[in-house]
PDB file of N, CA and C in Angstrom:
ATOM      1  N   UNK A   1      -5.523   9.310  24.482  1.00  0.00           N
ATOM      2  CA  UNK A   1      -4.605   8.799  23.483  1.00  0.00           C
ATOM      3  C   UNK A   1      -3.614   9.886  23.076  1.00  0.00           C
ATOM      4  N   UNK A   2      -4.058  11.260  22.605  1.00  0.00           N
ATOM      5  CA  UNK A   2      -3.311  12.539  22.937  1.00  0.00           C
ATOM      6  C   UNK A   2      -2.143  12.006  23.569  1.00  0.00           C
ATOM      7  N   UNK A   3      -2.588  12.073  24.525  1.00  0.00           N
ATOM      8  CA  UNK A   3      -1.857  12.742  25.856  1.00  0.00           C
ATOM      9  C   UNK A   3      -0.476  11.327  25.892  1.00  0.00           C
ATOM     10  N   UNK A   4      -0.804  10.219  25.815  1.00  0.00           N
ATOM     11  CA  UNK A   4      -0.233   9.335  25.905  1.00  0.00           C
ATOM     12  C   UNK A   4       1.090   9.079  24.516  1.00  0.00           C
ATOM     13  N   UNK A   5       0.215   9.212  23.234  1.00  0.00           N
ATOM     14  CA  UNK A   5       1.625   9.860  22.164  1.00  0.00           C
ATOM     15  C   UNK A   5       2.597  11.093  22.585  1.00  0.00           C
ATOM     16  N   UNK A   6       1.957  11.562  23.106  1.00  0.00           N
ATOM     17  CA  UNK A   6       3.006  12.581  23.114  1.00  0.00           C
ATOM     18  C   UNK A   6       3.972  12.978  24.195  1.00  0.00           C
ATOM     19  N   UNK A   7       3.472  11.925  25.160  1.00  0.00           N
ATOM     20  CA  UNK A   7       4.412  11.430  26.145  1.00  0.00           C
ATOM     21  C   UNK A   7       5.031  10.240  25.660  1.00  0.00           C
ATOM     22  N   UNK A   8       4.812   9.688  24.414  1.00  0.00           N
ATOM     23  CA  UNK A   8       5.917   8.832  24.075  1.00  0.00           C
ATOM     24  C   UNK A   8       7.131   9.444  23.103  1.00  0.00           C
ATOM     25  N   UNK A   9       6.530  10.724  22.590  1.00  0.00           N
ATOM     26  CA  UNK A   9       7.427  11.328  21.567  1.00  0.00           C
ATOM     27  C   UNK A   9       8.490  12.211  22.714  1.00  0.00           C
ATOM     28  N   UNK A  10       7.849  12.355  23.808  1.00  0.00           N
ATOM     29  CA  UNK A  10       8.997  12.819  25.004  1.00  0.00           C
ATOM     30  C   UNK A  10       9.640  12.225  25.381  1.00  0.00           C
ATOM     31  N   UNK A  11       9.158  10.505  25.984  1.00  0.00           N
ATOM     32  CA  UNK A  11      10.509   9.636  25.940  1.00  0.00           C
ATOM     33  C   UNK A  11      10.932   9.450  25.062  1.00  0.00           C
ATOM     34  N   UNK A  12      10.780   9.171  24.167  1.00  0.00           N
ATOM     35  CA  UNK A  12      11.850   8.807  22.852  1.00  0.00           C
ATOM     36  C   UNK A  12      12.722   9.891  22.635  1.00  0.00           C
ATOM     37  N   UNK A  13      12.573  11.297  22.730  1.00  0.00           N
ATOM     38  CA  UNK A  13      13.107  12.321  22.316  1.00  0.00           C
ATOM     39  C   UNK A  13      12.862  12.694  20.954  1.00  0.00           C
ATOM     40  N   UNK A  14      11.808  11.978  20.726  1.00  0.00           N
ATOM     41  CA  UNK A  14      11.220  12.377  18.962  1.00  0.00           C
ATOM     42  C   UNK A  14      10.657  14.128  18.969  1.00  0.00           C
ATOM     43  N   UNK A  15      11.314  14.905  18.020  1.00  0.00           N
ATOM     44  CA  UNK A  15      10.763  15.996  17.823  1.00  0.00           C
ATOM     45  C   UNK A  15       9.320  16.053  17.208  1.00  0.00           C
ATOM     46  N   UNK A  16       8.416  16.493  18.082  1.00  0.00           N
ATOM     47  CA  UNK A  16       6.782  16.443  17.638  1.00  0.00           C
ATOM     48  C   UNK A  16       6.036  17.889  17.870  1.00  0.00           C
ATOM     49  N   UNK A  17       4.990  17.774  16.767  1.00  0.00           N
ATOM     50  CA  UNK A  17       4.296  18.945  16.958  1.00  0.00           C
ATOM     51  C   UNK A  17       2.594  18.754  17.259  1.00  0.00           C
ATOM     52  N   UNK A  18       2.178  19.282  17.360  1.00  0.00           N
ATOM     53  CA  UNK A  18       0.529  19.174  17.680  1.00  0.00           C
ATOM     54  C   UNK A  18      -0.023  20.174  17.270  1.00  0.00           C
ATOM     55  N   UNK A  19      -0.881  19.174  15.946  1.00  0.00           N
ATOM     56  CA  UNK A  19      -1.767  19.707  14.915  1.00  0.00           C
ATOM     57  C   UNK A  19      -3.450  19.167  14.855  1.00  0.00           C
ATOM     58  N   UNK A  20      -4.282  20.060  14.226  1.00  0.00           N
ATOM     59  CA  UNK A  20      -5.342  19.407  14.314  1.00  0.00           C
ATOM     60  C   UNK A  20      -4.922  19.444  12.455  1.00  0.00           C
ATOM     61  N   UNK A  21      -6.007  18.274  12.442  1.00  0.00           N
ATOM     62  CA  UNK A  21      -5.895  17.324  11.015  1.00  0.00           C
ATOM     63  C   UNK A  21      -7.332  17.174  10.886  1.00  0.00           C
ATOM     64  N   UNK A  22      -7.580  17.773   9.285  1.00  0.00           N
ATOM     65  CA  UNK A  22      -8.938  17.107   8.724  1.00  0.00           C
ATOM     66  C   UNK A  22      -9.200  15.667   8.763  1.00  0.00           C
ATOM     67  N   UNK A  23      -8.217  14.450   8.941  1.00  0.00           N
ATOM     68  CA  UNK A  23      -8.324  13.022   9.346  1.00  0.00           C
ATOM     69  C   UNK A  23      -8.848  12.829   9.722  1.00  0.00           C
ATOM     70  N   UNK A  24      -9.737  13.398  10.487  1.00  0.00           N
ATOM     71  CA  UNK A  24     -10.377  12.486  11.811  1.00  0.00           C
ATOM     72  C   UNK A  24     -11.458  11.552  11.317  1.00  0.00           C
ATOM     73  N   UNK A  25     -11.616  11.502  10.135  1.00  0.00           N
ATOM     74  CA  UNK A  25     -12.683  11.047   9.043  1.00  0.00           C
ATOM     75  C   UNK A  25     -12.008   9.474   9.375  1.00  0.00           C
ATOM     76  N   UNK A  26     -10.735   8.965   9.480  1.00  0.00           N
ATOM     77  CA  UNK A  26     -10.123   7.914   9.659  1.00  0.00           C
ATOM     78  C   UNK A  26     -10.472   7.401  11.403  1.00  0.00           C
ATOM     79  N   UNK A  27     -10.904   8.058  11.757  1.00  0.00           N
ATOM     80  CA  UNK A  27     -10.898   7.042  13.624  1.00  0.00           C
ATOM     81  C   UNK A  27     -12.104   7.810  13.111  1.00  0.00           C
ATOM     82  N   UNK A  28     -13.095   8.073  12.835  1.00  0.00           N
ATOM     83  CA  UNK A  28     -14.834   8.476  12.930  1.00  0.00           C
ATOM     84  C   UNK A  28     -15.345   7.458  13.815  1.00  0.00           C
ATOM     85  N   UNK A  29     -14.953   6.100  12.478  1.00  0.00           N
ATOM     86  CA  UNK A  29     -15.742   4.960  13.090  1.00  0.00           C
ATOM     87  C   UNK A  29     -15.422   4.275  14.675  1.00  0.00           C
ATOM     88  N   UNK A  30     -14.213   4.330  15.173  1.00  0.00           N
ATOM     89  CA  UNK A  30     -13.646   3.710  16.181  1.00  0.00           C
ATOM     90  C   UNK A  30     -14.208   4.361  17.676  1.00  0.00           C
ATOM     91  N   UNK A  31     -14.091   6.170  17.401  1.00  0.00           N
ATOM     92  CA  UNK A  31     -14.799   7.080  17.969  1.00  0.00           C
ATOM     93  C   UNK A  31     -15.750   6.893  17.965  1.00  0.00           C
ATOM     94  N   UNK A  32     -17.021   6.334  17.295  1.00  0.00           N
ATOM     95  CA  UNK A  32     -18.381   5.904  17.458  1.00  0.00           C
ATOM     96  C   UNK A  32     -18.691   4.872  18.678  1.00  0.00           C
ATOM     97  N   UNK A  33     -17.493   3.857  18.802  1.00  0.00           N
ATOM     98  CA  UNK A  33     -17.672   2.766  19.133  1.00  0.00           C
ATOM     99  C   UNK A  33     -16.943   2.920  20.787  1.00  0.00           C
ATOM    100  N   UNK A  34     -16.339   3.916  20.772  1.00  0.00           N
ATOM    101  CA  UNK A  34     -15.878   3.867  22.435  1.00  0.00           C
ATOM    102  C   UNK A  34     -14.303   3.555  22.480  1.00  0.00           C
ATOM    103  N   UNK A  35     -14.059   3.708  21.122  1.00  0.00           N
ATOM    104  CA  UNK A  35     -12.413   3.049  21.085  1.00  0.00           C
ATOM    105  C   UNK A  35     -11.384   4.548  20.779  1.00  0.00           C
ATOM    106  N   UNK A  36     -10.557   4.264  21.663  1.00  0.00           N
ATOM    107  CA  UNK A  36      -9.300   5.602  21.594  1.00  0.00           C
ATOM    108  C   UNK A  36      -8.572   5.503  20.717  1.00  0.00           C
ATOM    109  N   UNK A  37      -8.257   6.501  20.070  1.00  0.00           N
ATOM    110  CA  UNK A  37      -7.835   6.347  18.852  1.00  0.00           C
ATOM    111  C   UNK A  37      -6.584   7.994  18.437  1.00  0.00           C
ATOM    112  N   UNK A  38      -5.507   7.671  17.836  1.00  0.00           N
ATOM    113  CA  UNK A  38      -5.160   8.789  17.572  1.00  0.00           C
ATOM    114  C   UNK A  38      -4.019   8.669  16.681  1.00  0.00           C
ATOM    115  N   UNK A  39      -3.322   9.717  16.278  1.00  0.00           N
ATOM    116  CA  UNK A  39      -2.598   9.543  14.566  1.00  0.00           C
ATOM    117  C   UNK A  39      -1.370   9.885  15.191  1.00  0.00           C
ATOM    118  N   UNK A  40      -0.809   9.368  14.640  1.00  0.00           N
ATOM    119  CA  UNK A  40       1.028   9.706  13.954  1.00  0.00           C
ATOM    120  C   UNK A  40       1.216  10.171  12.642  1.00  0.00           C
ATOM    121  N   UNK A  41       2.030  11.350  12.045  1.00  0.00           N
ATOM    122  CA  UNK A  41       1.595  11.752  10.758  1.00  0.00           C
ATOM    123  C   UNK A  41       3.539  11.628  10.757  1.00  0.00           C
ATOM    124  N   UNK A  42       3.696  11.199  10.204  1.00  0.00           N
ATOM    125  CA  UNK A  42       4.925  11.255   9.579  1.00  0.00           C
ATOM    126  C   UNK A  42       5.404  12.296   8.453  1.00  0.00           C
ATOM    127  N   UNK A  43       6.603  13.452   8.568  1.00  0.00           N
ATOM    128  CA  UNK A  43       6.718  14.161   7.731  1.00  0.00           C
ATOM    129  C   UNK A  43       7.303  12.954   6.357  1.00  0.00           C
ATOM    130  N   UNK A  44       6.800  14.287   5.229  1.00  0.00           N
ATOM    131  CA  UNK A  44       6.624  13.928   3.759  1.00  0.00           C
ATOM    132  C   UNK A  44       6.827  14.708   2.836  1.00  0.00           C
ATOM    133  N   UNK A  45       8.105  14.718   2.331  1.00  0.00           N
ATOM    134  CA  UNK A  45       8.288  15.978   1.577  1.00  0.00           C
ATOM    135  C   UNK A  45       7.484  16.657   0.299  1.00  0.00           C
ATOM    136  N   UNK A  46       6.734  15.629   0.070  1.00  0.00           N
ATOM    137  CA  UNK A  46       5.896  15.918  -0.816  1.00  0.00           C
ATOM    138  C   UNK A  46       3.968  15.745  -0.744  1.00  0.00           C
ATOM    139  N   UNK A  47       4.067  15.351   0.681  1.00  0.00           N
ATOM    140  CA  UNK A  47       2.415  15.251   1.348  1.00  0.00           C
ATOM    141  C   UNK A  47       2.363  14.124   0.907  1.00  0.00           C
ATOM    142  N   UNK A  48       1.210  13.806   2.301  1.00  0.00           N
ATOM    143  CA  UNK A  48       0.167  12.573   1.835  1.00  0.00           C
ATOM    144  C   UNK A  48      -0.635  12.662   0.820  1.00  0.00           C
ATOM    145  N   UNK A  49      -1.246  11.325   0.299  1.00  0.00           N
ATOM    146  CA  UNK A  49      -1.798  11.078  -0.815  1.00  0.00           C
ATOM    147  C   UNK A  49      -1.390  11.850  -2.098  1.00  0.00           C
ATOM    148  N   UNK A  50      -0.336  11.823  -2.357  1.00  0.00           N
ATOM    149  CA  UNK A  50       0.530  11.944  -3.568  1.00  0.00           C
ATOM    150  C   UNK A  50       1.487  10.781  -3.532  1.00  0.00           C
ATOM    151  N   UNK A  51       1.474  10.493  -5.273  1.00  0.00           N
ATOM    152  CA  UNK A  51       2.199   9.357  -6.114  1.00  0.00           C
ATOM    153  C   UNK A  51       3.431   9.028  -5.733  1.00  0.00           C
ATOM    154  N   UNK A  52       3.925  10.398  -5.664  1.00  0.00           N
ATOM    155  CA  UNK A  52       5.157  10.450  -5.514  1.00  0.00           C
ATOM    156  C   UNK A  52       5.965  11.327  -4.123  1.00  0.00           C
ATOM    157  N   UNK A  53       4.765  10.744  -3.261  1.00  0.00           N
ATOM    158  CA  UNK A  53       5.329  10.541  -1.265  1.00  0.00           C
ATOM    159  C   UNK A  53       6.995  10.973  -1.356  1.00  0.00           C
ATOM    160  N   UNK A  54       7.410  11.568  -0.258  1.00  0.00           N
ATOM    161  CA  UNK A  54       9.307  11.197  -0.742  1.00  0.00           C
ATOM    162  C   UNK A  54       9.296  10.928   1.374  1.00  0.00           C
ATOM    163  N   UNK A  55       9.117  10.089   1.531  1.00  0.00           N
ATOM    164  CA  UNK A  55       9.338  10.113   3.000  1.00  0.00           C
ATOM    165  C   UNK A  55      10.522   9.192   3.475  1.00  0.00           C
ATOM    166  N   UNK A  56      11.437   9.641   4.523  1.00  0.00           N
ATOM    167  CA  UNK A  56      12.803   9.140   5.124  1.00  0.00           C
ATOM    168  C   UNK A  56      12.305   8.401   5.625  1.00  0.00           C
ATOM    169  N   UNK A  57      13.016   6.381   5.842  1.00  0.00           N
ATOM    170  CA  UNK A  57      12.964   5.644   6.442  1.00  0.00           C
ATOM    171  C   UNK A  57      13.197   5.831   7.537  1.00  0.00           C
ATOM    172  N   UNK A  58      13.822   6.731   8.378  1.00  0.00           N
ATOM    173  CA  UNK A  58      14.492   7.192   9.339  1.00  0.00           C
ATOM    174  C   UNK A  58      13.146   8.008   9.829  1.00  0.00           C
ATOM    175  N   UNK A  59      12.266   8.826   9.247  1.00  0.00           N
ATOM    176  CA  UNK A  59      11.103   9.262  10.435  1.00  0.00           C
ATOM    177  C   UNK A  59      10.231   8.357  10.105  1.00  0.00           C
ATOM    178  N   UNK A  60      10.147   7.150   9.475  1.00  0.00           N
ATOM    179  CA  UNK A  60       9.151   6.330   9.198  1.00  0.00           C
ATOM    180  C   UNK A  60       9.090   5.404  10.854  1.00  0.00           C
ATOM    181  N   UNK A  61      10.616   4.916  10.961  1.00  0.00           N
ATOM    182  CA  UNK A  61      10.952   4.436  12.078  1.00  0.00           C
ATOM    183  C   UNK A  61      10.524   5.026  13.374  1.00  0.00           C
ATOM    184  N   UNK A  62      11.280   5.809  13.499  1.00  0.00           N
ATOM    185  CA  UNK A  62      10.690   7.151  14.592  1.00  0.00           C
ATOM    186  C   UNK A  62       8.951   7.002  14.714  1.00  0.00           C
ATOM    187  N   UNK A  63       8.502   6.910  13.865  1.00  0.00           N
ATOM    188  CA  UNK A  63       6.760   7.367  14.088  1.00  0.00           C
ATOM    189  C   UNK A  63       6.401   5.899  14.481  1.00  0.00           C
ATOM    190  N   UNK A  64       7.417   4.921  14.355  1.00  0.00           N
ATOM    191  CA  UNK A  64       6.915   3.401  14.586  1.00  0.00           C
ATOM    192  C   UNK A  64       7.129   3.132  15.770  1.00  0.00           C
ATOM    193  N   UNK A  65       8.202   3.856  16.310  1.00  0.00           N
ATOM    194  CA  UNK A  65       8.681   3.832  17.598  1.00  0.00           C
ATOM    195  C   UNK A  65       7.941   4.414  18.388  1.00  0.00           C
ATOM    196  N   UNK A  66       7.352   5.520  18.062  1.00  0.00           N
ATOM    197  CA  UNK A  66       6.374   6.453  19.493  1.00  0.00           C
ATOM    198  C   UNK A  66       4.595   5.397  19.252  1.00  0.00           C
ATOM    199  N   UNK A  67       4.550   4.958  18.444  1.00  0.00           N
ATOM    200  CA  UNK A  67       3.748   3.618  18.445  1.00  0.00           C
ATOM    201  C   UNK A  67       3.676   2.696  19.236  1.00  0.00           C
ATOM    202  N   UNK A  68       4.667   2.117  19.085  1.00  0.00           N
ATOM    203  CA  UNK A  68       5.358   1.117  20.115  1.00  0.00           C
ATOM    204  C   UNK A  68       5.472   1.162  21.038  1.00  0.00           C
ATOM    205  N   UNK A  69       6.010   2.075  21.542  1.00  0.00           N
ATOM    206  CA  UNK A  69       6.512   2.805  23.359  1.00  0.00           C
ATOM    207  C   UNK A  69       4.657   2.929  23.802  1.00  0.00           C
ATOM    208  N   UNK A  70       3.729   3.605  22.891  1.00  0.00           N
ATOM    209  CA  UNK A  70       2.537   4.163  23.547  1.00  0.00           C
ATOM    210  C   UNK A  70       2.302   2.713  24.124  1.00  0.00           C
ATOM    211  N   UNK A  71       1.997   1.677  22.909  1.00  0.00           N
ATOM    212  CA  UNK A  71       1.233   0.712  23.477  1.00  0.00           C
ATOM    213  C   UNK A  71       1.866  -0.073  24.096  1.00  0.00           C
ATOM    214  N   UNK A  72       3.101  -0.267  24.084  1.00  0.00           N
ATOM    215  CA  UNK A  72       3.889  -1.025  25.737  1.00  0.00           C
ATOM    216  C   UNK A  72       3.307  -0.514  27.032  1.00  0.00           C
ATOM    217  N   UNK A  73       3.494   1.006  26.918  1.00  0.00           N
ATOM    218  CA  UNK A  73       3.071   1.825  28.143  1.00  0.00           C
ATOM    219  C   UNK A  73       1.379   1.328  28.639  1.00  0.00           C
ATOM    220  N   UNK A  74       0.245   1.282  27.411  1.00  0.00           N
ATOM    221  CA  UNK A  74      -0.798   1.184  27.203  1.00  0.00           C
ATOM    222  C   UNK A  74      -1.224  -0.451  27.947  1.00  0.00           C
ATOM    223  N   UNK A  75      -0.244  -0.712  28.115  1.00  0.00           N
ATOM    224  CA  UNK A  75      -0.963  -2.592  28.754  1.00  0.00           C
ATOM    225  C   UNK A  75      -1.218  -2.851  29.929  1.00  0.00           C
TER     226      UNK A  75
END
């Protein structure tokens, strides 16, 4: 799943980085079960889980798009 986002953030031409994330608490369960699983983190000028998020519709899109492209590719 890796490998496959981030060959969609190459076609798209989305600027991406590769981080490890305490998240993984979020796909635990899916990972139990045999299912591939992996994140898009959208920048946030003020971080996740805060009130007051300030995130651009414009990389909201973008992170929807290397979504999209994976699982077109993915069928």
């Amino acid at each position: 799943m890796f490998a496959a986002l981030k060959h969609s953030c190459e076609a798209l031409a989305v600027n991406h980085l590769e981080l490890a994330s305490g998240a993984g608490h979020d796909s635990a369960i899916f990972a139990r079960q045999g299912i591939p699983s992996g994140m898009v983190f959208v920048r946030n000028q003020n971080g996740s889980h805060n009130p007051h998020e300030a995130m651009e519709m414009d990389d909201f899109l973008l992170g929807v798009g290397v979504i999209q492209q994976t699982l077109e590719e993915w069928k």
